[in-house]
N, C-alpha and C. Protein backbone atom coordinates (compact mmCIF):
# COMPACT_ATOMS: atom_id res chain seq x y z
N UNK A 1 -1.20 -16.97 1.87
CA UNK A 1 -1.32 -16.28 0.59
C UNK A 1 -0.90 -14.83 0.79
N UNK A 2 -0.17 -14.39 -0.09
CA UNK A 2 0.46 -13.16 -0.22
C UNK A 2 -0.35 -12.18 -1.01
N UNK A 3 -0.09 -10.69 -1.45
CA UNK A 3 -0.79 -10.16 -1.64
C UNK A 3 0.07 -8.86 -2.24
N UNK A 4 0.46 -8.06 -3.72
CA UNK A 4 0.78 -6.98 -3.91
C UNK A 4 0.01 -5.95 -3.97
N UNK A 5 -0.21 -4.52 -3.64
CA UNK A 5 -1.45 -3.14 -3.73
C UNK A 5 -0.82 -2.23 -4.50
N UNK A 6 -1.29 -2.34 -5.70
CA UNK A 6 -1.06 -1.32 -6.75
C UNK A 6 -1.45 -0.11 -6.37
N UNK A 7 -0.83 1.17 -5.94
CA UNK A 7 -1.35 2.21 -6.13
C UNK A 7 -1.65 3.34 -6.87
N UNK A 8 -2.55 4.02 -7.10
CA UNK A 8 -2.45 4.55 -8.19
C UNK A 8 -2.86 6.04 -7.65
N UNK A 9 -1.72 6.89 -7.83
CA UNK A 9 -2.33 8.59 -7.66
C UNK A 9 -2.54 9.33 -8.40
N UNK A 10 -2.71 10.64 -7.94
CA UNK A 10 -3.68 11.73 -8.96
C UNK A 10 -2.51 11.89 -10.11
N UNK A 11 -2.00 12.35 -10.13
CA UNK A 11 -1.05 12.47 -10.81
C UNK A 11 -0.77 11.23 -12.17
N UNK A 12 -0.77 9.96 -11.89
CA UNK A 12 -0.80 8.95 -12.78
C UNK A 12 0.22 7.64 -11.91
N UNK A 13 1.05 8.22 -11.34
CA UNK A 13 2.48 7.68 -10.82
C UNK A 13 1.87 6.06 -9.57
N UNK A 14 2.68 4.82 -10.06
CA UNK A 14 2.20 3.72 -8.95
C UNK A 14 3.20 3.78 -7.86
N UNK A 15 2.78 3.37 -7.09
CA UNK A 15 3.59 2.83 -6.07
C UNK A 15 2.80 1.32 -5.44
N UNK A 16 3.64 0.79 -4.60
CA UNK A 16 3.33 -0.82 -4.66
C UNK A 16 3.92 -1.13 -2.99
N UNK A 17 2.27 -1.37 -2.52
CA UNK A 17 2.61 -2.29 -0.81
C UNK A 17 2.36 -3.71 -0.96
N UNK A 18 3.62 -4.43 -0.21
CA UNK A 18 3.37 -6.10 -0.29
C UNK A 18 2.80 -6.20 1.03
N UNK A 19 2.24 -7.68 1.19
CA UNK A 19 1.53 -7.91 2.21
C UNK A 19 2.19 -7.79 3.40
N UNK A 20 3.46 -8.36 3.39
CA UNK A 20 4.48 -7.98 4.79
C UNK A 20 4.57 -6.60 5.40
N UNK A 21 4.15 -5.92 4.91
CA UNK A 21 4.24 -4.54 4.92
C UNK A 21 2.79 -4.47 5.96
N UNK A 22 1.88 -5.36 6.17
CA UNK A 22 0.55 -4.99 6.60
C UNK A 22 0.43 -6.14 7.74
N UNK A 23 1.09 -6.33 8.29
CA UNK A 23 1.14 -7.01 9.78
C UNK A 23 0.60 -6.04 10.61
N UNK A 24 0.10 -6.50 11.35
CA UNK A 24 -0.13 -6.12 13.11
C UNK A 24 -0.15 -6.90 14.03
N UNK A 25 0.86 -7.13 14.62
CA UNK A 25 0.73 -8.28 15.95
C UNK A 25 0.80 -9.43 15.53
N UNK A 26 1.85 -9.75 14.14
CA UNK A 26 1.29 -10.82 13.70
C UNK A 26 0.48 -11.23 12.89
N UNK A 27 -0.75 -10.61 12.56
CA UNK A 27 -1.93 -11.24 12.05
C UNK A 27 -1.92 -9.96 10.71
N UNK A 28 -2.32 -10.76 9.53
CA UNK A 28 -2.56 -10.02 8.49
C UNK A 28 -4.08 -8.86 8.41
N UNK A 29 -3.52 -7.91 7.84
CA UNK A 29 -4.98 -6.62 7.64
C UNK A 29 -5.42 -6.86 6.34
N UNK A 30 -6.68 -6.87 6.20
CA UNK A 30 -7.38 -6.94 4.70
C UNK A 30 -6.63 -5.69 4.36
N UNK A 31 -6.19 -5.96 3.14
CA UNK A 31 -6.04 -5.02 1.80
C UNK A 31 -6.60 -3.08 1.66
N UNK A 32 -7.96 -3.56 1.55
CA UNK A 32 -8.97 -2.69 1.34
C UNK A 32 -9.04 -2.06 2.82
N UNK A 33 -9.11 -2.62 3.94
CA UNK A 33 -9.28 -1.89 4.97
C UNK A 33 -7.90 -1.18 5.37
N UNK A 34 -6.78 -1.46 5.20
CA UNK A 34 -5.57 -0.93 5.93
C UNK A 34 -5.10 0.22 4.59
N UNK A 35 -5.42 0.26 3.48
CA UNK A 35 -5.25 1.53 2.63
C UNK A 35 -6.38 2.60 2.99
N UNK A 36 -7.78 2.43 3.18
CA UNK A 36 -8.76 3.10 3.31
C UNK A 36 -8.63 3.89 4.60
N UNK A 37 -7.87 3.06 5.85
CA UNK A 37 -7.30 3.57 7.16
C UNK A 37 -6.19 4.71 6.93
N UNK A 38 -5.21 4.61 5.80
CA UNK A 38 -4.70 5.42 5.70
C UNK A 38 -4.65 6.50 5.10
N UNK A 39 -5.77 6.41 4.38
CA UNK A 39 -6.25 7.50 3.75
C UNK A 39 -6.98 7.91 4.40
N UNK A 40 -8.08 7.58 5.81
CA UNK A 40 -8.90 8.63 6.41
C UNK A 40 -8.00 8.59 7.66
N UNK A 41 -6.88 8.72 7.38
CA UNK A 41 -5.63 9.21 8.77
C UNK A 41 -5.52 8.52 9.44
N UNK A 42 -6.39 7.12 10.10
CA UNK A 42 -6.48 6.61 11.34
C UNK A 42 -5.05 5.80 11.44
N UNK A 43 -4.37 5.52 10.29
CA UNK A 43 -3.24 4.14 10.67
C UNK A 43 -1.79 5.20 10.53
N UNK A 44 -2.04 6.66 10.61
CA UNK A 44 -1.05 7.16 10.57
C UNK A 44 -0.97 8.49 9.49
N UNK A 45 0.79 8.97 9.20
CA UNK A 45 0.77 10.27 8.21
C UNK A 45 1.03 9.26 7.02
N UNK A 46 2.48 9.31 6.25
CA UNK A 46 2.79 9.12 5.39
C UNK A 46 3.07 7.45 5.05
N UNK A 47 2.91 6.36 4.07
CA UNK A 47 2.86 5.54 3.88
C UNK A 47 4.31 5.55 3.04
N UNK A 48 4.88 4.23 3.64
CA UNK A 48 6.44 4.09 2.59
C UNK A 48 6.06 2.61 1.70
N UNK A 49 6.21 3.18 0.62
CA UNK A 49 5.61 2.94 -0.34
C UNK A 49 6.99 2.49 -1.48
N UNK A 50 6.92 1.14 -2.43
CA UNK A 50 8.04 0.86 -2.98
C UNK A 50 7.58 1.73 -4.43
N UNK A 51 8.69 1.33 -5.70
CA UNK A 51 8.61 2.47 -6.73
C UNK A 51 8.51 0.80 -7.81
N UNK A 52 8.13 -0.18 -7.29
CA UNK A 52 8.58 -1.55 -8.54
C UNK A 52 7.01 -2.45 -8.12
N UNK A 53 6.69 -3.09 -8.53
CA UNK A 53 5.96 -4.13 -8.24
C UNK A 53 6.45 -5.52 -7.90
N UNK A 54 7.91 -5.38 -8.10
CA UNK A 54 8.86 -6.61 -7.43
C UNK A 54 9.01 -6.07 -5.86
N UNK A 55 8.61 -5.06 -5.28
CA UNK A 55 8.73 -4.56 -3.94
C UNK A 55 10.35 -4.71 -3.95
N UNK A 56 10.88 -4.01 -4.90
CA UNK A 56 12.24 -4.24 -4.25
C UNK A 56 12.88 -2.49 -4.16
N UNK A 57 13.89 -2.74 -4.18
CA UNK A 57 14.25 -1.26 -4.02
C UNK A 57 14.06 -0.30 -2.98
N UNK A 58 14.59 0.81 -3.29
CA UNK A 58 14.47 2.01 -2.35
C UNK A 58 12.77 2.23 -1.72
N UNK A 59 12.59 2.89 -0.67
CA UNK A 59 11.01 3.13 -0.77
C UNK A 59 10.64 4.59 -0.68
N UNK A 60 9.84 5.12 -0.83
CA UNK A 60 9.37 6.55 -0.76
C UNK A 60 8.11 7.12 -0.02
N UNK A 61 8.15 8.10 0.54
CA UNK A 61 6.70 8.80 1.11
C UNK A 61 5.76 8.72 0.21
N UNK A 62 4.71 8.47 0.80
CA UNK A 62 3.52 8.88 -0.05
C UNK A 62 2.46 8.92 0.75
N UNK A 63 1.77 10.22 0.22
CA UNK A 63 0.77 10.91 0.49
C UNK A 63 -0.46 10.03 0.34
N UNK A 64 -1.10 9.11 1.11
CA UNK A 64 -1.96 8.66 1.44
C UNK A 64 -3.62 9.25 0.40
N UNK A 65 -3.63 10.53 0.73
CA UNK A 65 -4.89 11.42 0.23
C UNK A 65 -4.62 11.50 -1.03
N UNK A 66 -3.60 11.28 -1.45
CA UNK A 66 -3.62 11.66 -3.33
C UNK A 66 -3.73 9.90 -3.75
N UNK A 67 -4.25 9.19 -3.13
CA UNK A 67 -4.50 8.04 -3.72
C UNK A 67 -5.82 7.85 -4.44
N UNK A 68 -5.78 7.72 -6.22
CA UNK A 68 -7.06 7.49 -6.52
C UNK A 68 -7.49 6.38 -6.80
N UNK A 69 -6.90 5.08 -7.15
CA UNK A 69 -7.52 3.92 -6.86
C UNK A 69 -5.98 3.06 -6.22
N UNK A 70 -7.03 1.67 -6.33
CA UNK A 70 -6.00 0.79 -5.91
C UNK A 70 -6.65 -0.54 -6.46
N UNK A 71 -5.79 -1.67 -6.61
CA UNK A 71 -5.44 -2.71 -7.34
C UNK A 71 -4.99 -4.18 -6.47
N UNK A 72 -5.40 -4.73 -5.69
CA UNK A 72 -4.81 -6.11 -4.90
C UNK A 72 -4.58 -7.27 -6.29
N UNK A 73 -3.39 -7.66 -6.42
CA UNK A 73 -3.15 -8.50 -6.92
C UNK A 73 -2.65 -9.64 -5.68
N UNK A 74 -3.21 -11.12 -6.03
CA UNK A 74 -3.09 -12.14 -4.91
C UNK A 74 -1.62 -13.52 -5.10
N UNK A 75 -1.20 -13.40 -4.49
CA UNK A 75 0.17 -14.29 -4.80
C UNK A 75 -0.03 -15.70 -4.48
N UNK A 76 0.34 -16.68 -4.59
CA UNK A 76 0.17 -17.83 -4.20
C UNK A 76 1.32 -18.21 -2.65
């Protein structure tokens, strides 16, 4: 099962991580724990982040700390 993460920052603006994006070694990261990691710094600086909810396209920096919520939608 797959997985899209709506993001949502201060500002208003989304950006969108698919689950492929959240490997380690293989093995999938919960949702909730691998955004929350990057927002208290531990999984790194800047997150590349798509601009569609089709995850397609170009991707962009984003500032981790200006994230005010977030959204897991679950794919089949």
């Amino acid at each position: 099962m797959g997985f899209v993460i709506e993001l949502r920052m201060m500002d208003g603006t989304k950006f969108y991580l698919g689950s492929e994006q959240m490997k380690s070694f293989g093995v999938q990261d919960d949702p909730y724990s691998y955004v929350y990691a990057c927002i208290a710094g531990t999984r790194g600086g800047m997150l590349q982040a798509f601009t569609t909810s089709a995850l397609t396209g170009d991707k962009e920096a984003v500032n981790p700390r200006m994230i005010v919520s977030m959204k897991v939608t679950y794919t089949a």
